[in-house]
Protein backbone atom coordinates (compact mmCIF):
# COMPACT_ATOMS: atom_id res chain seq x y z
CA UNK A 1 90.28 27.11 -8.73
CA UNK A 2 87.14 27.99 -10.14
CA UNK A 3 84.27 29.12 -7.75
CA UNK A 4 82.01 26.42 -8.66
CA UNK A 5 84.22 23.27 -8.38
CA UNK A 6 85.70 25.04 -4.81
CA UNK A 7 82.16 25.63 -3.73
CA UNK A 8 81.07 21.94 -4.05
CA UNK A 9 84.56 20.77 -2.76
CA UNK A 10 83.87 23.14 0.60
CA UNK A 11 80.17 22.03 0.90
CA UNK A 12 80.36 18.30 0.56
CA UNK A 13 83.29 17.88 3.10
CA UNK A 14 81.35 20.41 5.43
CA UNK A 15 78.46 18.62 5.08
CA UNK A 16 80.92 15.47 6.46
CA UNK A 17 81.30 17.31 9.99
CA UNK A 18 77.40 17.96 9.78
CA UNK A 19 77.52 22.43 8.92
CA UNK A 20 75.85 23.20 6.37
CA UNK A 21 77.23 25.92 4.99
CA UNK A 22 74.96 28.62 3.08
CA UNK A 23 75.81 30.80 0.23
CA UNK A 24 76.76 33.72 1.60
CA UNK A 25 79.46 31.50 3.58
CA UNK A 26 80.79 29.91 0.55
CA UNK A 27 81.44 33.22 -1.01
CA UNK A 28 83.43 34.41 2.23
CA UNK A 29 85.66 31.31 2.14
CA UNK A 30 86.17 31.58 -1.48
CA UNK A 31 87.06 35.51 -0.76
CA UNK A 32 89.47 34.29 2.10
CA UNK A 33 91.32 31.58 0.04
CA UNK A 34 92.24 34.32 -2.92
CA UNK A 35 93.08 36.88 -0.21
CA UNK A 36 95.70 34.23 1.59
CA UNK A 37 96.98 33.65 -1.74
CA UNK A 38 97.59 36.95 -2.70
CA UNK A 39 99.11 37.94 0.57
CA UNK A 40 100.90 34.70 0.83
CA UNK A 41 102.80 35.88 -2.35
CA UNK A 42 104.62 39.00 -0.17
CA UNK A 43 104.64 37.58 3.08
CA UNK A 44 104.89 33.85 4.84
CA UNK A 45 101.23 33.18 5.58
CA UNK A 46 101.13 29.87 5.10
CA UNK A 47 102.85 26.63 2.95
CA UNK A 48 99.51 25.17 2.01
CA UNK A 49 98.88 26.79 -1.38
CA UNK A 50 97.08 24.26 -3.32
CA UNK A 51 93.01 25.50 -3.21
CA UNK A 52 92.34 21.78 -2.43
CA UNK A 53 94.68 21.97 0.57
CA UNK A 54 93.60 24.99 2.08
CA UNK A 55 89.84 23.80 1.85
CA UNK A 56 91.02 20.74 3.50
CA UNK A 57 93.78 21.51 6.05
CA UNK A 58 92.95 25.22 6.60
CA UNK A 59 89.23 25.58 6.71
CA UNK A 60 87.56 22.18 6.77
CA UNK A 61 90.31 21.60 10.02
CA UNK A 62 89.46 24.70 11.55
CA UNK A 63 85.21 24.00 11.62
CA UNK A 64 86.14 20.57 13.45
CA UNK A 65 86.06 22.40 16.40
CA UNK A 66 82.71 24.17 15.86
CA UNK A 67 80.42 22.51 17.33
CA UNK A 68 81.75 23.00 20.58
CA UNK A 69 81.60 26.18 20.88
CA UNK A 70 77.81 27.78 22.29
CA UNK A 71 76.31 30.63 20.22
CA UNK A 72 76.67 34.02 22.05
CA UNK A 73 79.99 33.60 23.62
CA UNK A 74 83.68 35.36 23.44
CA UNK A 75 86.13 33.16 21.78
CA UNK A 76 89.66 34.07 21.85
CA UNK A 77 92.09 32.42 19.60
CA UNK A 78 95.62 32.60 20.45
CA UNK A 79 98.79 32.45 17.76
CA UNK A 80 95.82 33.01 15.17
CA UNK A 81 98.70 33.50 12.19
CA UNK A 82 96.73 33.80 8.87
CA UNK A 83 93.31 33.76 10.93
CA UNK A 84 93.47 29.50 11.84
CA UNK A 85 91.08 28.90 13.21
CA UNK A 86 89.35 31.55 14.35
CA UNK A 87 87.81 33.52 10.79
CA UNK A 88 86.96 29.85 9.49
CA UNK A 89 84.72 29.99 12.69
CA UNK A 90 83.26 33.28 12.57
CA UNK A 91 82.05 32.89 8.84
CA UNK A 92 79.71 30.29 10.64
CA UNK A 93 79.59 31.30 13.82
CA UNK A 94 78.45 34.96 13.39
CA UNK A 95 76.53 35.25 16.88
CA UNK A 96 79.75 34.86 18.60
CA UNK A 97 82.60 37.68 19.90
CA UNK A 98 85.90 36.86 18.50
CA UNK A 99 89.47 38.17 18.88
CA UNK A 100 92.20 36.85 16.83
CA UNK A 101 95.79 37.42 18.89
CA UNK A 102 99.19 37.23 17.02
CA UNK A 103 102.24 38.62 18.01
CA UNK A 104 103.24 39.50 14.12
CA UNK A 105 102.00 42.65 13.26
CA UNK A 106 101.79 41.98 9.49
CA UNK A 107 99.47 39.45 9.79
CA UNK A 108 97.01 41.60 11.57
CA UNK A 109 97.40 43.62 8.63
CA UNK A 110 96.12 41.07 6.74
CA UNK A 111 93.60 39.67 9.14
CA UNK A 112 92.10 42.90 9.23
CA UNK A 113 91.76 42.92 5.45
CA UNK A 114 89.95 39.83 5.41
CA UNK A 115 87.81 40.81 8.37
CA UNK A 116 87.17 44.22 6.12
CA UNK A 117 86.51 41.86 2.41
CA UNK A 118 84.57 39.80 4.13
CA UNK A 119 82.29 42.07 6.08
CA UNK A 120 82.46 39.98 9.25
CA UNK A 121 81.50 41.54 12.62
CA UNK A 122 81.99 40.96 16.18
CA UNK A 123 85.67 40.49 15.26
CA UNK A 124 88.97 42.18 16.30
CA UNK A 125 92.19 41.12 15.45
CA UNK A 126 94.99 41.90 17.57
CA UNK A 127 98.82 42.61 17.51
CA UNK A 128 100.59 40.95 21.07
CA UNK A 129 101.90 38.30 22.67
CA UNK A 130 99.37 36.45 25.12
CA UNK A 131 101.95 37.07 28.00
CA UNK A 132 101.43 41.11 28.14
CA UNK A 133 97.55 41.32 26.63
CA UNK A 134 96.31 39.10 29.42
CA UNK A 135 97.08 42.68 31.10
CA UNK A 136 94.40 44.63 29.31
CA UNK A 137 91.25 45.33 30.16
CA UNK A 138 88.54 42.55 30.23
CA UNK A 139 91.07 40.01 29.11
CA UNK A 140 91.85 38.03 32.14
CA UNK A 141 89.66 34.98 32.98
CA UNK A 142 87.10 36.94 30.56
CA UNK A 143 86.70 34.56 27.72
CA UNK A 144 84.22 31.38 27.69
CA UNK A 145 86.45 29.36 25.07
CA UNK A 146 90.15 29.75 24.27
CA UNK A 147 90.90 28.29 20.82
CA UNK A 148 94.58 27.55 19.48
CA UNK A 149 95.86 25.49 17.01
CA UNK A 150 99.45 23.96 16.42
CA UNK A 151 101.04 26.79 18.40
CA UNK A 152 103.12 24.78 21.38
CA UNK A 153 103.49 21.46 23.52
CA UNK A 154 100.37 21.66 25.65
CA UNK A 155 102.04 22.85 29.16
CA UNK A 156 103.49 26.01 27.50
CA UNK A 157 100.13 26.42 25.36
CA UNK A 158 97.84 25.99 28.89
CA UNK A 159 99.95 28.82 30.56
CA UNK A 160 99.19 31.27 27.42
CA UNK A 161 95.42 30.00 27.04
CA UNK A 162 93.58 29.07 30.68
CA UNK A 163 94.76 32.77 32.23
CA UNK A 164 92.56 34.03 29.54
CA UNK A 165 89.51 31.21 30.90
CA UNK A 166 86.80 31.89 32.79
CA UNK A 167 85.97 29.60 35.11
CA UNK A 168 83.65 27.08 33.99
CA UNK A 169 85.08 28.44 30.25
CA UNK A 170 86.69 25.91 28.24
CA UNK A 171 90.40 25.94 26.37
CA UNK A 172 90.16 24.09 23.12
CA UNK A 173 93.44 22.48 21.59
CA UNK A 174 93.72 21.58 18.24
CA UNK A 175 96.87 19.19 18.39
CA UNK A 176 98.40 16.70 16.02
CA UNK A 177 97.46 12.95 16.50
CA UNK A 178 99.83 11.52 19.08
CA UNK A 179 99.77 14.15 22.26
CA UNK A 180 99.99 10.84 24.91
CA UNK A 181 103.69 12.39 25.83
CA UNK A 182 102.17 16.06 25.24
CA UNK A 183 99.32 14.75 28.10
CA UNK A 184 101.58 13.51 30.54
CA UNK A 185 104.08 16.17 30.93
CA UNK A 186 101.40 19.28 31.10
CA UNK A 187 99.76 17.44 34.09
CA UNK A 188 101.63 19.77 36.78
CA UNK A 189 100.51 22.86 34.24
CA UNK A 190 96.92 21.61 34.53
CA UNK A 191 97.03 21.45 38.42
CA UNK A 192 98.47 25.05 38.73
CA UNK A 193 97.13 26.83 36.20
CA UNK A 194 93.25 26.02 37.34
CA UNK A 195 92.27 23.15 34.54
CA UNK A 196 91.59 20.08 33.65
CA UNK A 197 90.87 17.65 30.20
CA UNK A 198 87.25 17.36 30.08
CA UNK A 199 87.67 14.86 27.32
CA UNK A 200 89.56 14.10 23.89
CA UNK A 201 87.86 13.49 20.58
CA UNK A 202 89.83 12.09 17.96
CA UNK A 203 88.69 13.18 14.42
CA UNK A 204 89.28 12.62 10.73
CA UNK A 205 89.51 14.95 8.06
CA UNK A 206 86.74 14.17 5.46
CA UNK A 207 88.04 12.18 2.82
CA UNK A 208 91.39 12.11 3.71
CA UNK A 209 93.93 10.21 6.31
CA UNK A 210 94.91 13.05 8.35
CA UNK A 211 93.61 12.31 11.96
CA UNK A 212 93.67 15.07 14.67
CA UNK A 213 92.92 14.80 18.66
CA UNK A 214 91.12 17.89 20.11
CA UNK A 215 91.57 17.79 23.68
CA UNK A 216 88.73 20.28 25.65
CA UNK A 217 89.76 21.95 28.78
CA UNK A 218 87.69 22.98 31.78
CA UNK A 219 88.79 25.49 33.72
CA UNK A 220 87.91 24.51 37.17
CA UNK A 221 89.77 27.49 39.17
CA UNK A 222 91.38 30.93 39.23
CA UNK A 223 94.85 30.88 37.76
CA UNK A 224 97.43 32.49 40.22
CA UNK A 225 98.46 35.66 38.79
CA UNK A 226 101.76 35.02 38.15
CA UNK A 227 100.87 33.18 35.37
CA UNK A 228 101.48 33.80 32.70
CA UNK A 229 105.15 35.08 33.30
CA UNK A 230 106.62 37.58 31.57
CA UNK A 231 107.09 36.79 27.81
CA UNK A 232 109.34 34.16 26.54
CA UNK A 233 109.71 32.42 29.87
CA UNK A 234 106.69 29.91 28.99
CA UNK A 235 108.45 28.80 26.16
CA UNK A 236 111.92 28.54 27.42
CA UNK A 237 110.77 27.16 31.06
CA UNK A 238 107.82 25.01 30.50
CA UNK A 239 105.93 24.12 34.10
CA UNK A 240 106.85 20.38 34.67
């Protein structure tokens, strides 16, 4: 895709979820689209390839959530995989700390090469699994908004994100339409693990039929520190 019609095509559905995107930004995205591309063609990045695609269901997906995150606060975004959505939200969010957390080393690789293309600072991507870097240093109830999209059913996805909350922070999950069953069976994780669902907005992609539910997450307590257990148990033994 030409720079010019993918410039327009980012703008105007931006300009649907209210950002205004500058030039500077549209460059960046345009940089990260033939970057995934390129990578995508040695390693499984993603299996959205068409430029129209990744404006809509990579980046456009990934600023839905921007607006509720402040200026001036660490975001961390857990299971980033090709950078979803956490570079989409630096590009406009460039006050803000962000680390991007994925347990694949290659893809740092590549996240770091964006991060480097792009010139973006205040970022750090990082190779680990949630379960053992909620051990390093000022990682533990240390962020003000954990970010995550399509990485697990919400009770195993609470016990890798609120750990990492502050209190009075917020966990942000970007989840696929119907989560009513999702809701239900995390409510035990929400009780133990310190949070609780603030509210959950339902959105629209711009000019399309794909709706989303982003459900917002207050952490309202310390998380014991068992949680979260050692690696792989989350997944296998969700809290019920």
């Amino acid at each position: 895709m030409e720079y010019e019609i993918f410039k327009d095509e980012l703008k105007n559905k931006a300009e649907k979820l209210q950002i205004a995107l500058n030039s500077e930004q549209l460059e960046q995205f345009y940089k990260y689209m033939q970057l995934l591309l390129e990578w995508n063609e040695k390693m499984n990045l993603t299996a959205i390839t068409e430029p129209n695609d990744i404006i809509l269901k990579h980046f456009i997906d990934s600023l839905t959530i921007l607006n509720y995150i402040d200026n001036g606060k660490n975001v961390l975004d857990i299971g980033t995989g090709a950078g979803f959505p956490g570079i989409p939200l630096k590009i406009v969010k460039t006050d803000a700390e962000f680390t991007l957390l994925d347990s694949l080393n290659k893809r740092i690789t590549f996240l770091n090469t964006v991060i480097n293309n792009l010139n973006l600072e205040k970022i750090t991507a990082v190779h680990g699994r949630a379960e053992e870097f909620v051990n390093q240093k000022n990682t533990r109830e240390y962020y003000d908004f954990v970010v995550s999209r399509a990485v697990a059913r919400l009770n195993v996805l609470l016990e890798y994100m609120l750990p990492f909350t502050k209190v009075g922070g917020r966990c942000i999950c970007m989840k696929a339409f119907d989560i009513e069953e999702e809701i239900n069976e995390a409510k035990s994780a929400l009780q133990i693990l310190g949070g609780e669902i603030e509210k959950i907005d339902e959105i629209l992609l711009p000019e399309s039929d794909i709706k989303r539910k982003i459900v917002i997450i207050k952490k309202v307590k310390n998380t014991p520190t068992k949680y979260p257990r050692k690696a792989g148990t989350p997944a296998k033994e969700p809290i019920l």
